[in-house]
N, C-alpha and C. Protein backbone atom coordinates (compact mmCIF):
# COMPACT_ATOMS: atom_id res chain seq x y z
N UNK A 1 124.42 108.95 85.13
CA UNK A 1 124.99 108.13 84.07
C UNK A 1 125.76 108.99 83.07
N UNK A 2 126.27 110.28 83.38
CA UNK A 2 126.86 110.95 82.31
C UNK A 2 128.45 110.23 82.04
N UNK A 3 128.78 109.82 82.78
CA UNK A 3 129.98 108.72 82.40
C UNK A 3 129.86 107.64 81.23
N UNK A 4 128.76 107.42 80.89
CA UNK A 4 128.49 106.84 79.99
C UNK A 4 128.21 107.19 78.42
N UNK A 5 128.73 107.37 77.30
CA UNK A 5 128.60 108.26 76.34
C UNK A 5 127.56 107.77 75.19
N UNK A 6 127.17 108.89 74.62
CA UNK A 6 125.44 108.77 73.91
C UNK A 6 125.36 107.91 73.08
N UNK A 7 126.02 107.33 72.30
CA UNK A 7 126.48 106.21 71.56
C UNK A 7 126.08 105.23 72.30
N UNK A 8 127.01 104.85 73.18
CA UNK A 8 126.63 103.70 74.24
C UNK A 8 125.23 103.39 74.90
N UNK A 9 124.65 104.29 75.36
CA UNK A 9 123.40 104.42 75.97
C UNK A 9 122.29 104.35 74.87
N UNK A 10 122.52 104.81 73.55
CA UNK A 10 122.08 105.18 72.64
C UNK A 10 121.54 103.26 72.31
N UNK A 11 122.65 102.60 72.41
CA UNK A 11 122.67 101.02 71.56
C UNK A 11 122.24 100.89 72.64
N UNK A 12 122.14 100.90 73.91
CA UNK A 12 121.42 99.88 75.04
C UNK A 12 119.95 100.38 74.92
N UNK A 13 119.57 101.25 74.91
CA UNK A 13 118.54 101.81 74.32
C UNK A 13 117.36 100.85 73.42
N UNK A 14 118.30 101.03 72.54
CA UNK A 14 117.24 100.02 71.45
C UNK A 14 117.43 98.85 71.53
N UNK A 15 118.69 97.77 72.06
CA UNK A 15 118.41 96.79 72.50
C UNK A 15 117.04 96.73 73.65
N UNK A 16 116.99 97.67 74.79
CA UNK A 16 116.13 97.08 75.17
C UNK A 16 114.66 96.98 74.65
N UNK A 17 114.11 97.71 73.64
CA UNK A 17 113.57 98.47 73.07
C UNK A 17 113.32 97.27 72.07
N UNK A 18 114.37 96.61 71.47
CA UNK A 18 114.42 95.27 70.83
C UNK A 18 113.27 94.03 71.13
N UNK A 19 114.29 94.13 72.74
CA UNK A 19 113.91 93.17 73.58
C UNK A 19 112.20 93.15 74.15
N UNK A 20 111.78 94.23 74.42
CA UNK A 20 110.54 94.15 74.69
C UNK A 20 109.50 94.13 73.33
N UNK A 21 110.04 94.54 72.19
CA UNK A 21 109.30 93.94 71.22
C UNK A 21 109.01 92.70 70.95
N UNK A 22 110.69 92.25 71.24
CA UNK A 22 109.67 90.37 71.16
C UNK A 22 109.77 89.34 72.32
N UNK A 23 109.64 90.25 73.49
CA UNK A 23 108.70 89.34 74.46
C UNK A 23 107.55 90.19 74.43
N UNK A 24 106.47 89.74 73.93
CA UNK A 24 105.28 90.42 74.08
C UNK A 24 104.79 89.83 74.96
N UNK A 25 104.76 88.86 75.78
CA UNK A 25 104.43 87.56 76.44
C UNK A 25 104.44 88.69 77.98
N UNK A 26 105.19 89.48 78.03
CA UNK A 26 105.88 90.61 78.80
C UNK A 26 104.92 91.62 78.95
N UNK A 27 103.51 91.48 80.24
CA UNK A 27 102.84 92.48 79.83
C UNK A 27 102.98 93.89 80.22
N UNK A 28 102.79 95.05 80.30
CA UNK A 28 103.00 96.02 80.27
C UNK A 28 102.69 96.17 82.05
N UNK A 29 101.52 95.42 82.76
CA UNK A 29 100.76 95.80 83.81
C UNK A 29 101.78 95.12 84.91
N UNK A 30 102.51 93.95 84.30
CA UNK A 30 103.81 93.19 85.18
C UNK A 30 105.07 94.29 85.59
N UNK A 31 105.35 94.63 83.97
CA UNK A 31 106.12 95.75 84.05
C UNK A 31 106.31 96.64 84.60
N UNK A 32 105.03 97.17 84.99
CA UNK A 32 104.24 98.22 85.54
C UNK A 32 104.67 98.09 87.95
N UNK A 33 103.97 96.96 87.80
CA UNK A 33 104.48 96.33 89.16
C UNK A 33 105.62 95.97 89.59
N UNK A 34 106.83 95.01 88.78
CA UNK A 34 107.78 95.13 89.36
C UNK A 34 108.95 96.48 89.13
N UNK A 35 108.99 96.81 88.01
CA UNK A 35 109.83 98.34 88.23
C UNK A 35 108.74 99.57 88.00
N UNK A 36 107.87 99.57 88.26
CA UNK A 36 107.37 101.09 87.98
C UNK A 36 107.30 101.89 86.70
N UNK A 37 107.78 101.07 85.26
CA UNK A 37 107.55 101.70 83.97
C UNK A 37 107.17 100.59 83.30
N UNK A 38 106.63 101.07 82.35
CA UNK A 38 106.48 100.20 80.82
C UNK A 38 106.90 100.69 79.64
N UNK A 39 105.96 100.26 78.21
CA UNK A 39 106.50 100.40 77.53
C UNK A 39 106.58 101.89 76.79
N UNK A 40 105.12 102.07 77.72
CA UNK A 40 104.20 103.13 77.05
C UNK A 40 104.99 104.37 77.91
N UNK A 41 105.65 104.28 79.20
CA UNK A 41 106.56 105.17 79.75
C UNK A 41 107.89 105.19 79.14
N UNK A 42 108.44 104.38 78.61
CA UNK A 42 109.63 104.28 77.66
C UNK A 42 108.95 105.60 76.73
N UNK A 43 108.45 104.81 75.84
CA UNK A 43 107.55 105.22 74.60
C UNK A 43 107.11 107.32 74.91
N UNK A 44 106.87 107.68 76.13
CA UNK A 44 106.58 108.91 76.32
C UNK A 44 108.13 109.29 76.58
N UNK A 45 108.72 109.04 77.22
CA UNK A 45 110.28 109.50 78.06
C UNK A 45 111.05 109.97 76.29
N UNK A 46 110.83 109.04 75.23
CA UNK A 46 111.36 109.11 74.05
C UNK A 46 110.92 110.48 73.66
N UNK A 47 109.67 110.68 73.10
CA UNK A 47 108.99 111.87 73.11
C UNK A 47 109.71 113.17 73.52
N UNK A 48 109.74 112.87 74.77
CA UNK A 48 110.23 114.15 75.54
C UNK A 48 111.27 114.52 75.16
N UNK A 49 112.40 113.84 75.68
CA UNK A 49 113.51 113.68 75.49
C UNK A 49 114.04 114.22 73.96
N UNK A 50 113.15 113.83 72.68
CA UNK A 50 113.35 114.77 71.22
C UNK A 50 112.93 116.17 71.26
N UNK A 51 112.65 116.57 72.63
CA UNK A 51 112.48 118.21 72.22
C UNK A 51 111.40 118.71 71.23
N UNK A 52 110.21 117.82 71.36
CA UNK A 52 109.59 117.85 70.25
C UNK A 52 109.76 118.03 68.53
N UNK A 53 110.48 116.71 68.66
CA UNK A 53 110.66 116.18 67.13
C UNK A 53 109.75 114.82 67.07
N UNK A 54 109.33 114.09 68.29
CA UNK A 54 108.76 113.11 68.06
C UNK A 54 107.27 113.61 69.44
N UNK A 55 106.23 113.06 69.00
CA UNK A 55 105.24 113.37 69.88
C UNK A 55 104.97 112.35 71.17
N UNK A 56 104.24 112.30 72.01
CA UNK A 56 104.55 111.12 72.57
C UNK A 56 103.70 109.49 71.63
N UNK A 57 102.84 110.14 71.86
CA UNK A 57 102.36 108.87 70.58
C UNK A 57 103.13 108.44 69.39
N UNK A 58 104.37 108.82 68.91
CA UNK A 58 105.22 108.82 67.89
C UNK A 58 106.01 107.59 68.57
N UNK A 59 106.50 108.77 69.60
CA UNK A 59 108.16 107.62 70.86
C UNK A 59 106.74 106.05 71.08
N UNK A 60 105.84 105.76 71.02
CA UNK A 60 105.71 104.85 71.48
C UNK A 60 104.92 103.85 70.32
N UNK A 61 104.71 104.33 69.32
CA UNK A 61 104.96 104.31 68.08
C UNK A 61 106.27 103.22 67.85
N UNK A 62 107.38 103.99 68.47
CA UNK A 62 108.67 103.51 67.81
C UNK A 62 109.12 102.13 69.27
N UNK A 63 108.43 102.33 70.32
CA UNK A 63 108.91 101.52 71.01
C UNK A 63 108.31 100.34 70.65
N UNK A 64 107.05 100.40 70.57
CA UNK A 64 106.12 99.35 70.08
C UNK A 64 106.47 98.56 69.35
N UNK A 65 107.05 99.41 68.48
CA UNK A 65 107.13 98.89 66.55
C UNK A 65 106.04 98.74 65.71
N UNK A 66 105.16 99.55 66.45
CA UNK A 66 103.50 99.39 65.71
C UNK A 66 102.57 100.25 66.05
N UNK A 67 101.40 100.75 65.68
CA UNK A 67 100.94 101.89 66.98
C UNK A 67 100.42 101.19 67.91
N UNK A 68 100.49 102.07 68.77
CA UNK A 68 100.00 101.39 70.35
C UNK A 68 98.55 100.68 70.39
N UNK A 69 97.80 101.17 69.45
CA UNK A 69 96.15 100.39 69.49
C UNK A 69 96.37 99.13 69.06
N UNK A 70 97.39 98.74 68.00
CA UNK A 70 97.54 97.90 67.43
C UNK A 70 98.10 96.21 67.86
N UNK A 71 99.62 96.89 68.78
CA UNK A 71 99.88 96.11 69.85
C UNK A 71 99.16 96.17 70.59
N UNK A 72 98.01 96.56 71.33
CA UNK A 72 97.20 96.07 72.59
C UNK A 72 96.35 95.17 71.93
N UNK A 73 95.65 95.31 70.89
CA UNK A 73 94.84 94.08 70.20
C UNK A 73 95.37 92.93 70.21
N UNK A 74 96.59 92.69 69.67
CA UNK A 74 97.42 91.57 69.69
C UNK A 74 98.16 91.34 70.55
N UNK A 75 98.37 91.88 71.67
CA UNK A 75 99.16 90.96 72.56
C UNK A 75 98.91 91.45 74.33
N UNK A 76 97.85 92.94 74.24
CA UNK A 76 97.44 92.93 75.74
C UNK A 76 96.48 91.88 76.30
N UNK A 77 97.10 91.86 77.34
CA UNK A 77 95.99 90.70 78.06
C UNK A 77 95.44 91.13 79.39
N UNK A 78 93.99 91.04 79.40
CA UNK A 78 93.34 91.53 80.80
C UNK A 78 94.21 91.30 81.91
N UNK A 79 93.98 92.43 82.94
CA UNK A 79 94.68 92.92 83.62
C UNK A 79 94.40 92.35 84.78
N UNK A 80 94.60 91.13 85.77
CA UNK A 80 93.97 90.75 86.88
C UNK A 80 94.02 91.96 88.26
N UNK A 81 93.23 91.48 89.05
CA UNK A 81 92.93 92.67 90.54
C UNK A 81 94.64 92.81 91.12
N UNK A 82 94.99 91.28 91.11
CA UNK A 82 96.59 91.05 91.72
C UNK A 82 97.67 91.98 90.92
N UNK A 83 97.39 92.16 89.59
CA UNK A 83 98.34 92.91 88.95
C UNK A 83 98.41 93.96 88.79
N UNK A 84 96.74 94.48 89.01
CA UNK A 84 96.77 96.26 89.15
C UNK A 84 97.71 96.29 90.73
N UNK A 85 97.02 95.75 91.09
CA UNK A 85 97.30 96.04 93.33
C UNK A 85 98.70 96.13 93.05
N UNK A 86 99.47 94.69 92.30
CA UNK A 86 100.98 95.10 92.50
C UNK A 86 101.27 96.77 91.52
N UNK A 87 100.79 97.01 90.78
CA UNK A 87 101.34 98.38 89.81
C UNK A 87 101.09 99.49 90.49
N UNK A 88 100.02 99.75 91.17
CA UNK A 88 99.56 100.66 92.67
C UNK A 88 100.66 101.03 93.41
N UNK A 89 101.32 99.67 93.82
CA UNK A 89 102.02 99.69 94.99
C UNK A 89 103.36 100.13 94.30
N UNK A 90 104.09 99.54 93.36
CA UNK A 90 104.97 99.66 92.66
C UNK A 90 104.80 101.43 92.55
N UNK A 91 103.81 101.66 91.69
CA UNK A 91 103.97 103.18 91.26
C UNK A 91 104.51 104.37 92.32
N UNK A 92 104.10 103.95 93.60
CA UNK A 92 104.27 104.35 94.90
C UNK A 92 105.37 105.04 95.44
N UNK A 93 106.53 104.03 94.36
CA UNK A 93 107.49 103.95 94.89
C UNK A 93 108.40 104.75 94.40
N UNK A 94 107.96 105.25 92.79
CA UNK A 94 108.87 106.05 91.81
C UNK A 94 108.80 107.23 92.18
N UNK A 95 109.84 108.09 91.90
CA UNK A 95 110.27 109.55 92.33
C UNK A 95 109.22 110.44 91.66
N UNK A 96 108.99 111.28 92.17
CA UNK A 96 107.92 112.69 91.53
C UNK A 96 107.85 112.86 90.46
């Protein structure tokens, strides 16, 4: 994606980042199964990616919009057998 300039990527970024703030309805373990990340992998990738200016608990902090204990109280929802099995299989699939 280097054709694409940091600005640009930068705003799609936090739109999506937007966007998963308010579908919370959107659980992390779905997420998890059909593409292989969530929020909390957003939330670390951020981290990294600052070269340590942000920690990973910080980047997900900021993806959240809240700390992460905080959003799981309010909006995680038990995880059924069907939804781990699909995140298993899913995870499977992502590169090293």
């Amino acid at each position: 994606m280097t054709e694409i300039d940091d600005a640009t990527a930068a705003a799609a970024f936090r739109r999506l980042v937007a966007h998963l703030q308010h579908r919370t309805d959107a659980q992390n373990v779905d997420l998890m199964g059909l593409a292989g990340f969530c929020r909390n992998c957003l939330g670390d990738w951020l981290g990294e990616a600052s070269n340590g200016a942000l920690t990973k608990a910080q980047g997900r902090d900021y993806v959240y919009g809240m700390p992460y204990a905080d959003w799981k109280a309010q909006h995680q929802q038990p995880a059924t057998p069907a939804q781990l099995q699909r995140m298993e299989e899913s995870l499977k699939r992502n590169p090293g």
